[in-house]
Protein backbone atom coordinates (compact mmCIF):
# COMPACT_ATOMS: atom_id res chain seq x y z
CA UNK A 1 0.00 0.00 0.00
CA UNK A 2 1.56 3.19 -1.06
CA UNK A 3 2.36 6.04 1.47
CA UNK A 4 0.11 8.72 1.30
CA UNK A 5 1.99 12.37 0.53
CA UNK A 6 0.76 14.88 2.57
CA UNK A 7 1.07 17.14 0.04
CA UNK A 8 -1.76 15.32 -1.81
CA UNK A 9 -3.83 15.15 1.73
CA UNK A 10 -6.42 18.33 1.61
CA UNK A 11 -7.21 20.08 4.56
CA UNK A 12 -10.42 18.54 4.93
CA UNK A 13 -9.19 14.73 5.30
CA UNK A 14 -6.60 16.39 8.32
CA UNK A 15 -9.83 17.92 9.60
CA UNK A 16 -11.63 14.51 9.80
CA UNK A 17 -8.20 13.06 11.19
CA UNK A 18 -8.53 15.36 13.88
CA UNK A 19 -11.98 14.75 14.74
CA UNK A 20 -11.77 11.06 14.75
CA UNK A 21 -8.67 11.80 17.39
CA UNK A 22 -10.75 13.64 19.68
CA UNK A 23 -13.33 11.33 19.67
CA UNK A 24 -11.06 8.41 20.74
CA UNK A 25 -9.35 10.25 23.79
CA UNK A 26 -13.03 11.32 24.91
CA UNK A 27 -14.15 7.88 24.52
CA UNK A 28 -11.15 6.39 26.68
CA UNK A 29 -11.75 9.21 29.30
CA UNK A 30 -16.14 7.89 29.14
CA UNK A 31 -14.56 4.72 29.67
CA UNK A 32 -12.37 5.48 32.24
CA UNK A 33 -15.29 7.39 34.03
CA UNK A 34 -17.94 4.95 33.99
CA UNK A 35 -15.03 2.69 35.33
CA UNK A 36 -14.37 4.79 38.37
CA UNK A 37 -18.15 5.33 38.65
CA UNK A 38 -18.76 1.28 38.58
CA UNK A 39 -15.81 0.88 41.31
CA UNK A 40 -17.20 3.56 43.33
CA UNK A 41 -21.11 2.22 43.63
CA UNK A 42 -19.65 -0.88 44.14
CA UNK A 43 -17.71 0.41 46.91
CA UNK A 44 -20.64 1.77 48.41
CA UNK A 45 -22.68 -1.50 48.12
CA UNK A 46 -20.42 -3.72 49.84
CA UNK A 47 -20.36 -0.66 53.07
CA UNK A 48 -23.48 -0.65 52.95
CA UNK A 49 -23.87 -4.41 53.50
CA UNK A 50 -20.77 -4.94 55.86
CA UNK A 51 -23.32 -1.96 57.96
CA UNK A 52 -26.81 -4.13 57.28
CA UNK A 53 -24.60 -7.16 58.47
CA UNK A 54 -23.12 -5.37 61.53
CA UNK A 55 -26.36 -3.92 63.07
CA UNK A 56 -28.29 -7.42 62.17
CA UNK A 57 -25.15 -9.12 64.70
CA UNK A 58 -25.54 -6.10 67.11
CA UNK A 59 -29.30 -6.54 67.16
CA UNK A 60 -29.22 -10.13 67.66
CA UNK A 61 -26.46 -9.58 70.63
CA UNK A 62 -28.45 -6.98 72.05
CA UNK A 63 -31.30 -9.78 72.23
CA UNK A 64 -28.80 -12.35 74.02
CA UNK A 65 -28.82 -13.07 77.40
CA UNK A 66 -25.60 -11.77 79.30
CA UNK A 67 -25.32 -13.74 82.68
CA UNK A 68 -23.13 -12.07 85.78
CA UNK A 69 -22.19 -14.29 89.22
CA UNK A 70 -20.76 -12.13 91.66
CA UNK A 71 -20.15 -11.39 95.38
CA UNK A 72 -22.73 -8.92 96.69
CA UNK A 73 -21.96 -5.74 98.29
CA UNK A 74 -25.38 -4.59 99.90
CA UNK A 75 -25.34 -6.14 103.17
CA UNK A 76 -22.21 -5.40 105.21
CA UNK A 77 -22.37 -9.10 107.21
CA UNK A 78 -23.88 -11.28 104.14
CA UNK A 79 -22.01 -13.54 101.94
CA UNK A 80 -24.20 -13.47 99.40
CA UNK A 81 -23.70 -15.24 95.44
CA UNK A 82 -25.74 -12.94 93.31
CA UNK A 83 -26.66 -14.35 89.67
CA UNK A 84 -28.12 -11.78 87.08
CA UNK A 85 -28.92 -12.26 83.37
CA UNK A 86 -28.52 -8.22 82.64
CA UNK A 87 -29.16 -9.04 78.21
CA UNK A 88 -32.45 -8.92 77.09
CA UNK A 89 -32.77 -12.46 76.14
CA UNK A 90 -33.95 -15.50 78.17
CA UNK A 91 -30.85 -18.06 79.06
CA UNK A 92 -31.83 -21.71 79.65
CA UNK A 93 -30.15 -24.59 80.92
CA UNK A 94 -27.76 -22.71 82.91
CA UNK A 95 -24.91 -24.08 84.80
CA UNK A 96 -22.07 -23.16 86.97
CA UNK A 97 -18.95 -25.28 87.84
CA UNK A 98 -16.85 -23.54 90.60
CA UNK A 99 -12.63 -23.60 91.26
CA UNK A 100 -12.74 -24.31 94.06
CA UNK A 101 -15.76 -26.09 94.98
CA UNK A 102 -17.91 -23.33 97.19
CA UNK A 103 -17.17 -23.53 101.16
CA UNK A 104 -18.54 -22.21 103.81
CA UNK A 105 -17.98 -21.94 107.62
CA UNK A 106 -21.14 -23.52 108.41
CA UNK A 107 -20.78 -26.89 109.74
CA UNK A 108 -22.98 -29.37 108.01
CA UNK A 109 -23.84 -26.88 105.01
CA UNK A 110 -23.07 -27.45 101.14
CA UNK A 111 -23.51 -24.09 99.39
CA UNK A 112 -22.99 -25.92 96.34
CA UNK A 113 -26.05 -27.55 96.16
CA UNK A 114 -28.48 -24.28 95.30
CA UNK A 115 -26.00 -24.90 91.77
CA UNK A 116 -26.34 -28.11 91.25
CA UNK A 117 -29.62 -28.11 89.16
CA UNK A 118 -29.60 -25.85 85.78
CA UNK A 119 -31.77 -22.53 85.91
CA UNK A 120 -33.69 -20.53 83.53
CA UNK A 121 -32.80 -16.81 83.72
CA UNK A 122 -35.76 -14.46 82.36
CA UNK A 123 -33.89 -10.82 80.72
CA UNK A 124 -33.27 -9.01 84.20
CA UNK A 125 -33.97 -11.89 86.61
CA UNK A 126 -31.70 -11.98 89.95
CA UNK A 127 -31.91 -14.13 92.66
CA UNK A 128 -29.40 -13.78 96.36
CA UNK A 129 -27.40 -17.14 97.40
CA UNK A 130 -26.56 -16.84 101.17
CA UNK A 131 -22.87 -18.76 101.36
CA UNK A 132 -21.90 -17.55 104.90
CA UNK A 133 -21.31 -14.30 106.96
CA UNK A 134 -18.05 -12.69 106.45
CA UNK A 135 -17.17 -12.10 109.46
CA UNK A 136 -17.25 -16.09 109.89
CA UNK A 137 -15.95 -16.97 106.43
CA UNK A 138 -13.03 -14.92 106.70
CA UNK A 139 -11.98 -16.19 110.62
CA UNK A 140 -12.22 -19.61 108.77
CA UNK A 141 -9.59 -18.73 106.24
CA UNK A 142 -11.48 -20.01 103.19
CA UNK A 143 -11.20 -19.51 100.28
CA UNK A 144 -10.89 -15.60 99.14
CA UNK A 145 -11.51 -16.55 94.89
CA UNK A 146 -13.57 -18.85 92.92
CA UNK A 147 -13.33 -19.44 89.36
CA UNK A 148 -16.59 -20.26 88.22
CA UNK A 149 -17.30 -21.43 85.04
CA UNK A 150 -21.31 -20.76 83.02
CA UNK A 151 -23.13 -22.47 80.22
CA UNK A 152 -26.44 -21.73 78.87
CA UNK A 153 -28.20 -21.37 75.68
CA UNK A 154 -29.74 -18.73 74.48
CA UNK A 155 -33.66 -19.18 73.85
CA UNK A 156 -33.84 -17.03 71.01
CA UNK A 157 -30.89 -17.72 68.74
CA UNK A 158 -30.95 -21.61 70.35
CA UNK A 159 -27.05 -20.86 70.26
CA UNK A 160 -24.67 -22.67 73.36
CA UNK A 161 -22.26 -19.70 75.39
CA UNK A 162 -19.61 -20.78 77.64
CA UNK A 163 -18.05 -17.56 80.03
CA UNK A 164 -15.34 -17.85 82.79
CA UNK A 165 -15.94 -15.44 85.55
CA UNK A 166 -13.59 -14.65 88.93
CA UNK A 167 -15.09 -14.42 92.51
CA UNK A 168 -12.95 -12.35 94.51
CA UNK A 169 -13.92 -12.13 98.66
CA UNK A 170 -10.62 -9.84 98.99
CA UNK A 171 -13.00 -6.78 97.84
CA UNK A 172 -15.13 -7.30 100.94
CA UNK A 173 -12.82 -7.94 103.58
CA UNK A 174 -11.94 -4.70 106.23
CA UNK A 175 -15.06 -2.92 104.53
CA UNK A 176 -17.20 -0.09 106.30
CA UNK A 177 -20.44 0.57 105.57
CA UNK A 178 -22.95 3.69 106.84
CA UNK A 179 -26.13 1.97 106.44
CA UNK A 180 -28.63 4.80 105.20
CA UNK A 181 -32.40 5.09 105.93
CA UNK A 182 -34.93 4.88 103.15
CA UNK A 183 -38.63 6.12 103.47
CA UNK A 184 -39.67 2.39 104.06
CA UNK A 185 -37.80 2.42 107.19
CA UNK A 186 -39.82 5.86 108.09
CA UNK A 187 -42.85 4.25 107.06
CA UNK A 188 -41.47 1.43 109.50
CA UNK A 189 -40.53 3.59 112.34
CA UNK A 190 -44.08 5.42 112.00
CA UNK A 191 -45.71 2.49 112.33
CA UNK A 192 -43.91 1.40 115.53
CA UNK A 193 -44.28 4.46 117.02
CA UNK A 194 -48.15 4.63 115.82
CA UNK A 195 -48.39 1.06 117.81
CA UNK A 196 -46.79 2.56 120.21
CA UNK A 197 -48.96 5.37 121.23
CA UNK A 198 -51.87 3.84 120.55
CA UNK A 199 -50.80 0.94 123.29
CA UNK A 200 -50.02 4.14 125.40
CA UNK A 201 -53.65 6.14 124.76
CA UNK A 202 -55.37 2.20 125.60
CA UNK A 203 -53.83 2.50 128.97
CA UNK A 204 -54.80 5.73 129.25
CA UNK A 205 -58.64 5.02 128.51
CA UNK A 206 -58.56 1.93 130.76
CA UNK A 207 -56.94 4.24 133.62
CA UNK A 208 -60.26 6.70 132.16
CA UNK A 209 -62.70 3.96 132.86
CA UNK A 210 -61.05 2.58 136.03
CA UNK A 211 -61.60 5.80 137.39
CA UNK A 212 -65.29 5.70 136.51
CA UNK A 213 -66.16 2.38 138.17
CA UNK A 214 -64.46 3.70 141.06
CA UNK A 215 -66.58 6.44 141.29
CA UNK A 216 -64.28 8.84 141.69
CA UNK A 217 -66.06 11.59 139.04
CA UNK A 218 -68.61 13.73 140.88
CA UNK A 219 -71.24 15.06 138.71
CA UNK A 220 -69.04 17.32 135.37
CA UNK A 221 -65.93 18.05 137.43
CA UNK A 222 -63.38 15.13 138.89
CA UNK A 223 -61.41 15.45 141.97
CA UNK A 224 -58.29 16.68 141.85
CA UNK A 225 -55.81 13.41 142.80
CA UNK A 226 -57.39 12.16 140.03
CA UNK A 227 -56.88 15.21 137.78
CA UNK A 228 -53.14 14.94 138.31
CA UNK A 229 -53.23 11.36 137.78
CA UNK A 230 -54.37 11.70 134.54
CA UNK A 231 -52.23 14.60 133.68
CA UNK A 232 -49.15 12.66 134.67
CA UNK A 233 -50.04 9.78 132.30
CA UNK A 234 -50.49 11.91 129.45
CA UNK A 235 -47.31 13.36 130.29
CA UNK A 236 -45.69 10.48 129.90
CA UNK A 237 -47.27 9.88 126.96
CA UNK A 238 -45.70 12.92 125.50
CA UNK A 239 -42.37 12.23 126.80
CA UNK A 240 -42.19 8.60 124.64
CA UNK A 241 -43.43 10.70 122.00
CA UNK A 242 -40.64 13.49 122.05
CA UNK A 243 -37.93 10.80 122.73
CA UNK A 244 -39.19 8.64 120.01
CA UNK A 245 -37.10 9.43 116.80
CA UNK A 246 -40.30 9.63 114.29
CA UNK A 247 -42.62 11.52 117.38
CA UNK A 248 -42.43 14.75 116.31
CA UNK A 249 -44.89 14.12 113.78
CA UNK A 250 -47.13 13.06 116.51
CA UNK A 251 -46.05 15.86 118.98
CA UNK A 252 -49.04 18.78 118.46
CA UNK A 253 -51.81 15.34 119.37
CA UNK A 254 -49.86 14.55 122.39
CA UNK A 255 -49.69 18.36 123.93
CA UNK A 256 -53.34 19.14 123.25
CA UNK A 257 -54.01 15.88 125.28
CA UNK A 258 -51.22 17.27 127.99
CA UNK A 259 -53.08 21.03 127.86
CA UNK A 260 -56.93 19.52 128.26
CA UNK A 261 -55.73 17.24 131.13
CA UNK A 262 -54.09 20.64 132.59
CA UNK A 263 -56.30 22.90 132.16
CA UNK A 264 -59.04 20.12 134.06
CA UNK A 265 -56.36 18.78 136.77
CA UNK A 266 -55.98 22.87 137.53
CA UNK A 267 -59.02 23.58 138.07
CA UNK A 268 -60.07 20.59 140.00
CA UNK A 269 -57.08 21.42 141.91
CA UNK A 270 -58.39 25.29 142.97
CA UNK A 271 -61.81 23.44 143.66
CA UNK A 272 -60.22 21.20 146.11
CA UNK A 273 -58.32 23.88 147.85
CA UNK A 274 -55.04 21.68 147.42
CA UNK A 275 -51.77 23.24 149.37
CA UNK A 276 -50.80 26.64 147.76
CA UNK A 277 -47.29 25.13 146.60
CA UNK A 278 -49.66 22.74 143.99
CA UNK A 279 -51.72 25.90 142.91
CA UNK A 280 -48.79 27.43 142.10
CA UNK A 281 -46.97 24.55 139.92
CA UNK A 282 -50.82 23.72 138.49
CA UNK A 283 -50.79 27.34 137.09
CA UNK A 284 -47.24 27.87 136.02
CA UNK A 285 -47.97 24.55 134.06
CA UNK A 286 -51.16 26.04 132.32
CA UNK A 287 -48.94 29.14 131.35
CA UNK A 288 -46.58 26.76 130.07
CA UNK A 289 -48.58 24.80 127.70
CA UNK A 290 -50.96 27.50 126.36
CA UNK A 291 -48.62 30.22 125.97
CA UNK A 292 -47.79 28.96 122.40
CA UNK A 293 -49.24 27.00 120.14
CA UNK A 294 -47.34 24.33 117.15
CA UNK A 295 -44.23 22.66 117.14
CA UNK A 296 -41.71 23.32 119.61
CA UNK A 297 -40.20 20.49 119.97
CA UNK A 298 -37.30 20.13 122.40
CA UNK A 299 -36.90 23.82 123.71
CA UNK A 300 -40.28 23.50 124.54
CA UNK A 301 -40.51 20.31 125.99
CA UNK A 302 -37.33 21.27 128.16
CA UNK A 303 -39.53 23.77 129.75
CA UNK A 304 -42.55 21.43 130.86
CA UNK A 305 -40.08 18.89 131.84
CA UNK A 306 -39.12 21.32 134.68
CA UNK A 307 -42.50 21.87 135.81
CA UNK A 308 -43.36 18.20 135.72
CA UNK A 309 -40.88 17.22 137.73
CA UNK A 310 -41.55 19.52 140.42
CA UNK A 311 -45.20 17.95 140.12
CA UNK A 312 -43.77 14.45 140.34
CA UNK A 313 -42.10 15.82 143.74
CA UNK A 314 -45.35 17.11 145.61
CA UNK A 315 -47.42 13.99 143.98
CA UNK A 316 -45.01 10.74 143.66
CA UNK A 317 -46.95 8.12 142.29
CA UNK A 318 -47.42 6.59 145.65
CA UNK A 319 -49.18 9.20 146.73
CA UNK A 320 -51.10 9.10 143.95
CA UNK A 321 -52.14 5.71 144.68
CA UNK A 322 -52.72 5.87 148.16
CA UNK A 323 -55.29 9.17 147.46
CA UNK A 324 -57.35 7.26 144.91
CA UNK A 325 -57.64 4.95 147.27
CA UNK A 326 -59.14 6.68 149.72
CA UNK A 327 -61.81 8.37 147.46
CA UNK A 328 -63.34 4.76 146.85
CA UNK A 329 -64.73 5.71 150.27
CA UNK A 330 -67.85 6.91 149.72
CA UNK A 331 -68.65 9.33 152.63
CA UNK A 332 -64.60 10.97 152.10
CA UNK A 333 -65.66 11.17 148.23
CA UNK A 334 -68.61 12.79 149.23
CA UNK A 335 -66.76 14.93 151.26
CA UNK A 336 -64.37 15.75 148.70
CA UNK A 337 -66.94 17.18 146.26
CA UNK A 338 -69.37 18.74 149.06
CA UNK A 339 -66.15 20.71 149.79
């Protein structure tokens, strides 16, 4: 094939030369583009599934059970095993091996035993194994770590999981613990002290109704001996209550009880012309305990202390006694209230 002369090419063929050249490089440079394109999307698809594939394992693990054995640290004294599936899923056919076999001071015990069948642990079940008390377990010298070995199979996935956990008893020995107060031990302590009173306002009504049989209220107003015996038991009522940790809840009931026995035990006491010295304590008392009204608490209770016991000195209870006693005589009852 002869050589073409370029001197016999017109410009017209070197146009179409050129033209045919451009359209090759922009070709390759498509090509090379929808390449880099192809690469790129399938890039992107395989992410895309290595992400699908990792949240489908982190949803499934999320639904697994997770199971923890450890030494509780709630009660200071307690040796306790706790066991708690914290996962989401339900583990069955759990079991534990322990390294060492589980010991405990108590003679005739085997701690091991509560293990020995295989459990079923709903998502967020817990259950408390009392081994021993440590203050026991560690004058024994047992042992302070077990190596403790779990299998179980996860209900949902049907899959077997085998997890080696360490015991350690160092972590409790030497420890100090403030125990704090919840409101179920106020609603405790309330309830106590609510007994409490209640046993004390019973004895109180029976001393009431003793004093009726015995006939020793005349018409509306009751002799004075009497008066004061009453006043003294409600006093002592309100004493348990202010010494009682919960009472001042209960403290306003108690001292209207303590200023309605004062105010009648003062005037019976006038009535019966009792020595001057008792006039004068019966009165300072009824300043005492209507001067102010609410919660005073122990500033206030300070205050009638004082004047109670000078009370308790001009009336021991003896006296007391030995008074009432002499008013079941009808004609010296009589006399009283005549008088």
């Amino acid at each position: 094939m002869p050589v073409p002369n370029p001197q016999t090419i017109y410009w017209d063929d070197w146009l179409l030369i050129g033209i045919q050249l451009i359209g090759m490089v922009a070709l390759i440079i498509y090509v090379k583009k929808t390449w880099d394109i192809a690469e790129e999307t399938r890039n992107s698809v395989e992410v895309s599934n290595a992400a699908l594939q990792e949240a489908r394992e982190s949803r499934v693990a999320a639904m697994l059970p997770r199971i923890l054995v450890y030494f509780s640290a709630e009660r200071l004294q307690f040796a306790e095993i706790v066991i708690e599936n914290i996962g989401r899923g339900t583990a069955v056919d759990v079991k534990f091996e322990f390294t060492p076999e589980l010991q405990s001071s108590w003679q005739g015990a085997e701690p091991a035993a509560f293990f020995t069948t295989p459990k079923v642990l709903p998502p967020g079940y817990r259950v408390n194994h009392l081994l021993d008390y440590w203050p026991e377990y560690f004058a024994k010298n047992l042992p302070r770590q077990y190596r403790v070995r779990i299998t179980y199979k996860g209900e949902e996935d049907g899959k077997e999981y085998s997890l080696d956990q360490l015991l350690d008893a160092s972590a409790i020995d030497n420890r100090v613990l403030l125990d704090d107060k919840g409101i179920s031990d106020v609603v405790r302590e309330l309830e106590r002290l609510r007994q409490d009173v209640k046993a004390k306002l019973e004895d109180l009504q029976r001393t009431v109704d003793r004093n009726h049989r015995q006939g020793l209220y005349r018409g509306e107003r009751v002799p004075a001996v009497a008066a004061i015996q009453e006043l003294l038991i409600s006093w002592r009522v309100l004493a348990f209550v202010q010494e009682h940790q919960a009472g001042h809840i209960s403290w306003d009931s108690a001292l209207e009880v303590v200023r309605e026995k004062a105010f009648s035990a003062t005037c019976a006491t006038i009535a019966d012309s009792l020595p001057a010295s008792t006039q004068v304590v019966m009165l300072e008392l009824l300043a005492q305990v209507t001067r102010q009204r609410g919660v005073m608490y122990a500033e206030r209770f300070e205050q009638l202390k004082k004047v109670f016991d000078e009370l308790d000195r001009l009336y021991p209870e003896h006296r007391l006694v030995s008074e009432t006693q002499l008013l079941k005589n009808p004609e010296i009852a009589d006399a009283s209230s005549a008088r």
